[in-house]
C-alpha atoms as a PDB file:
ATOM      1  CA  UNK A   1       0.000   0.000   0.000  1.00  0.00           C
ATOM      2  CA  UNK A   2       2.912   2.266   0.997  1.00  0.00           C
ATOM      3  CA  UNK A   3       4.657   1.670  -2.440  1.00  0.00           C
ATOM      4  CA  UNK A   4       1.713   2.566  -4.101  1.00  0.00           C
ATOM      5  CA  UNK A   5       0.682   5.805  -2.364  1.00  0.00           C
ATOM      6  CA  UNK A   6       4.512   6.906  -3.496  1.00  0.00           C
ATOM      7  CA  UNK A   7       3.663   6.020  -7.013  1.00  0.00           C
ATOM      8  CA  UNK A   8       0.364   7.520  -6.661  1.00  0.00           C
ATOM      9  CA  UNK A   9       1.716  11.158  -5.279  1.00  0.00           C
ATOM     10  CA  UNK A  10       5.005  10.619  -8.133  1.00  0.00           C
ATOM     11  CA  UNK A  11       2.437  10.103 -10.528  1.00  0.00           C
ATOM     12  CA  UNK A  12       0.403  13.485  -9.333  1.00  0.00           C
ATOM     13  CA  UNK A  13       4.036  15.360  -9.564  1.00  0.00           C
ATOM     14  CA  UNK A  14       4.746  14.092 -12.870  1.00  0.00           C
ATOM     15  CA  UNK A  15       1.421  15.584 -13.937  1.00  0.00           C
ATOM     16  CA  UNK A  16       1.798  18.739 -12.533  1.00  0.00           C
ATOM     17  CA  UNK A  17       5.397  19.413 -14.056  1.00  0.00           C
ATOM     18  CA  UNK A  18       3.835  18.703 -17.325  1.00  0.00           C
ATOM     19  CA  UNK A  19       1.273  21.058 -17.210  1.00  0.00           C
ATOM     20  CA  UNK A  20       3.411  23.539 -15.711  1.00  0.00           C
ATOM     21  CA  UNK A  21       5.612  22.962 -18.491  1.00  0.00           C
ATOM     22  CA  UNK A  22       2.738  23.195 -21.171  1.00  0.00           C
ATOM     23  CA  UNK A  23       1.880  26.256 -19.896  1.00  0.00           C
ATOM     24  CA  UNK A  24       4.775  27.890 -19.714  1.00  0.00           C
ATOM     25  CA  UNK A  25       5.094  26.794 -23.339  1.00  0.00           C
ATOM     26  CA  UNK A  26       1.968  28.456 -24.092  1.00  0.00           C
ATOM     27  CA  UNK A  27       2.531  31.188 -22.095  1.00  0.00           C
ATOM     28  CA  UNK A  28       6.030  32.148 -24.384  1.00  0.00           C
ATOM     29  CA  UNK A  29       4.444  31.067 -27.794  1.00  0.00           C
ATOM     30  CA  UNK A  30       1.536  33.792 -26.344  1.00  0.00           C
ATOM     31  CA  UNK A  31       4.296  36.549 -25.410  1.00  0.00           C
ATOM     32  CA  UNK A  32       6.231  35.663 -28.542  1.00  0.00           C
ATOM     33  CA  UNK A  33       2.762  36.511 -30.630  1.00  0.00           C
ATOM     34  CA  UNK A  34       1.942  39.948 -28.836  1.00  0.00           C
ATOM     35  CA  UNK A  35       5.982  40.868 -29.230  1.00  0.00           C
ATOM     36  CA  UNK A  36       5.392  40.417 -32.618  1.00  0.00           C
ATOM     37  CA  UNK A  37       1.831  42.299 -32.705  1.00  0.00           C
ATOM     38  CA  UNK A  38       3.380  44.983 -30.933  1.00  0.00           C
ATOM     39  CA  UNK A  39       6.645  45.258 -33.444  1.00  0.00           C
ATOM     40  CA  UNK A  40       3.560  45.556 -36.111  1.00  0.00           C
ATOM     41  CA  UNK A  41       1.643  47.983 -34.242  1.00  0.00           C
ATOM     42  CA  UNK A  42       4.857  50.245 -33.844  1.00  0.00           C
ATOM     43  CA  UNK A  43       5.365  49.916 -37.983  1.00  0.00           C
ATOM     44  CA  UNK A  44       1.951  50.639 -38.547  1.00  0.00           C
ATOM     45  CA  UNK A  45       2.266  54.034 -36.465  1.00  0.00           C
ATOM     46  CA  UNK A  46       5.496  54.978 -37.654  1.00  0.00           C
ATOM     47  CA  UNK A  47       3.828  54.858 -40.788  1.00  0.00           C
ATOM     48  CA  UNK A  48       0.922  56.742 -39.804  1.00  0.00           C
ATOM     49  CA  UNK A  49       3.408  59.468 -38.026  1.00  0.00           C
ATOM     50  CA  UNK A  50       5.062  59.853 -41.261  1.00  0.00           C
ATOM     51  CA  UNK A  51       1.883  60.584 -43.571  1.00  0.00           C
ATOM     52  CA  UNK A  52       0.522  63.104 -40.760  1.00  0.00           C
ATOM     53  CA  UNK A  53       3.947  64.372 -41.110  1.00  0.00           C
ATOM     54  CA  UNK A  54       3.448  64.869 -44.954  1.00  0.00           C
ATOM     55  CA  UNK A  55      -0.107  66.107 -44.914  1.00  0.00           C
ATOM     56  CA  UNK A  56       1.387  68.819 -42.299  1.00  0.00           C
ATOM     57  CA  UNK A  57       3.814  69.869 -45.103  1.00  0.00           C
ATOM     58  CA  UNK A  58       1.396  69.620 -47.783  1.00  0.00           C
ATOM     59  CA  UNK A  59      -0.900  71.888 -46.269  1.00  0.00           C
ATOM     60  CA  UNK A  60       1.689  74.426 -45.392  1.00  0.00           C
ATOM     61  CA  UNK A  61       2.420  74.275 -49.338  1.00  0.00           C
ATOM     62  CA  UNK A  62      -0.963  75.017 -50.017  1.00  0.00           C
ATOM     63  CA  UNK A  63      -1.264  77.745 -47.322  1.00  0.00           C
ATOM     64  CA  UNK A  64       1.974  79.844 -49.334  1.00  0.00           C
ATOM     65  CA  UNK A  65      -0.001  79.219 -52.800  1.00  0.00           C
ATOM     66  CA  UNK A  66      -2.748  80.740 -51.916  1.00  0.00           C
ATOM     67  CA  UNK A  67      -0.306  83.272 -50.041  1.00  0.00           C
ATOM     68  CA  UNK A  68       1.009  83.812 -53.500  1.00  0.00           C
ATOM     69  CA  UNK A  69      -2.358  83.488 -54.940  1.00  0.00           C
ATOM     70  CA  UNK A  70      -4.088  86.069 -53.234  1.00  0.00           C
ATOM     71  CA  UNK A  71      -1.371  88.627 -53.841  1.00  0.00           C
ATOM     72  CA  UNK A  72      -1.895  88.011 -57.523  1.00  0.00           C
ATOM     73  CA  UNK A  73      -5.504  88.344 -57.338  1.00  0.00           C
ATOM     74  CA  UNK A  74      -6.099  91.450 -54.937  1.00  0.00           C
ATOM     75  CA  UNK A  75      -4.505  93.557 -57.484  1.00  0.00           C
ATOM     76  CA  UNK A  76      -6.233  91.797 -60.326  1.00  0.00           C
ATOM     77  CA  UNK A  77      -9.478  92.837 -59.029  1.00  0.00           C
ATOM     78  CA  UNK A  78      -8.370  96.504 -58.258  1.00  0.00           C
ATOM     79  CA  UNK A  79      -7.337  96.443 -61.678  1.00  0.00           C
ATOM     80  CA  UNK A  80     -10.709  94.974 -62.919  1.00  0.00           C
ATOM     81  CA  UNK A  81     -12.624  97.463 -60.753  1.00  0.00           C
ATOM     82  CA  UNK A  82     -10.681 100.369 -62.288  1.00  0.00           C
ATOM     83  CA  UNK A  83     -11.219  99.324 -65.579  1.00  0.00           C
ATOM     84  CA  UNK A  84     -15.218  99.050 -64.830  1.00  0.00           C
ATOM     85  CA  UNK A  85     -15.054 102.856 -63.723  1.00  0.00           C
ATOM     86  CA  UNK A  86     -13.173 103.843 -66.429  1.00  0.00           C
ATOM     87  CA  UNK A  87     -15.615 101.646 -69.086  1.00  0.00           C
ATOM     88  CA  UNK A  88     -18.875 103.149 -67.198  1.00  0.00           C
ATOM     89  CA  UNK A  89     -17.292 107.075 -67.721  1.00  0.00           C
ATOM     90  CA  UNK A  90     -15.915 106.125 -70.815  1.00  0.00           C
ATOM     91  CA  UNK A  91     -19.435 105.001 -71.853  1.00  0.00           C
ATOM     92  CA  UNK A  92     -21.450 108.629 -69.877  1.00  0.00           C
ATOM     93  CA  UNK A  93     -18.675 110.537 -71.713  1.00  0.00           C
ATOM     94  CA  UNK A  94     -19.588 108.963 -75.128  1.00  0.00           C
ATOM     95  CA  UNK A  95     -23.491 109.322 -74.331  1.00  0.00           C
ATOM     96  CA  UNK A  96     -23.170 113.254 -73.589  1.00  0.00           C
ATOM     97  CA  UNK A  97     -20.949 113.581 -77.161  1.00  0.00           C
ATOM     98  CA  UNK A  98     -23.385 112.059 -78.829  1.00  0.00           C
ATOM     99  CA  UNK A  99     -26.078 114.296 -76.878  1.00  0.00           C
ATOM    100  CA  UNK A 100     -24.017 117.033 -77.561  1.00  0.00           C
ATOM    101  CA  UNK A 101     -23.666 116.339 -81.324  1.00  0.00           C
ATOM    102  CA  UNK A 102     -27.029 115.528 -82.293  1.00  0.00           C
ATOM    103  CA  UNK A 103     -28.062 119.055 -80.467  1.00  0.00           C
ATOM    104  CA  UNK A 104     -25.546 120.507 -82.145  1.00  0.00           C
END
């Protein structure tokens, strides 16, 4: 009976080693996994960093072009207005010769 209670409780030991050694296994195929999830995850935002990174510069781009843009067209339109006024006296001035000349 003695002898078989020891082989009984070796028995339990042997057990327990092996699933402590299945789940230590397990547990390192499981950290192994998320290392490389995490080596992923850090691509994935490096990425991300560097397209923020160009959209930043791309819009500061844009911002000086329609710096550039707008100093183009403010004068433009001063010029277009100006050339209105002149059109509309140009136009009264030709209206009161003609006034004048058919009187006349």
């Amino acid at each position: 009976m003695q002898c078989h209670a020891i082989n009984f409780r070796g028995s339990v030991h042997d057990r327990a080693i092996a699933i402590r050694d299945a789940v230590l296994v397990e547990n390192h195929r499981a950290l192994q996994d998320t290392t490389v999830s995490i080596g992923k995850l850090a691509e994935t935002l490096e990425q991300a960093s560097r397209t923020v990174q160009r959209v930043s510069e791309d819009g500061a781009n844009i911002g000086k072009i329609i710096e550039v843009i707008s100093a183009i067209v403010e004068p433009a339109n001063l010029l277009a207005l100006n050339a209105a006024i002149e059109a509309a006296c140009a136009g009264q001035l030709r209206s009161r010769v003609s006034v004048f000349r058919l009187k006349g």
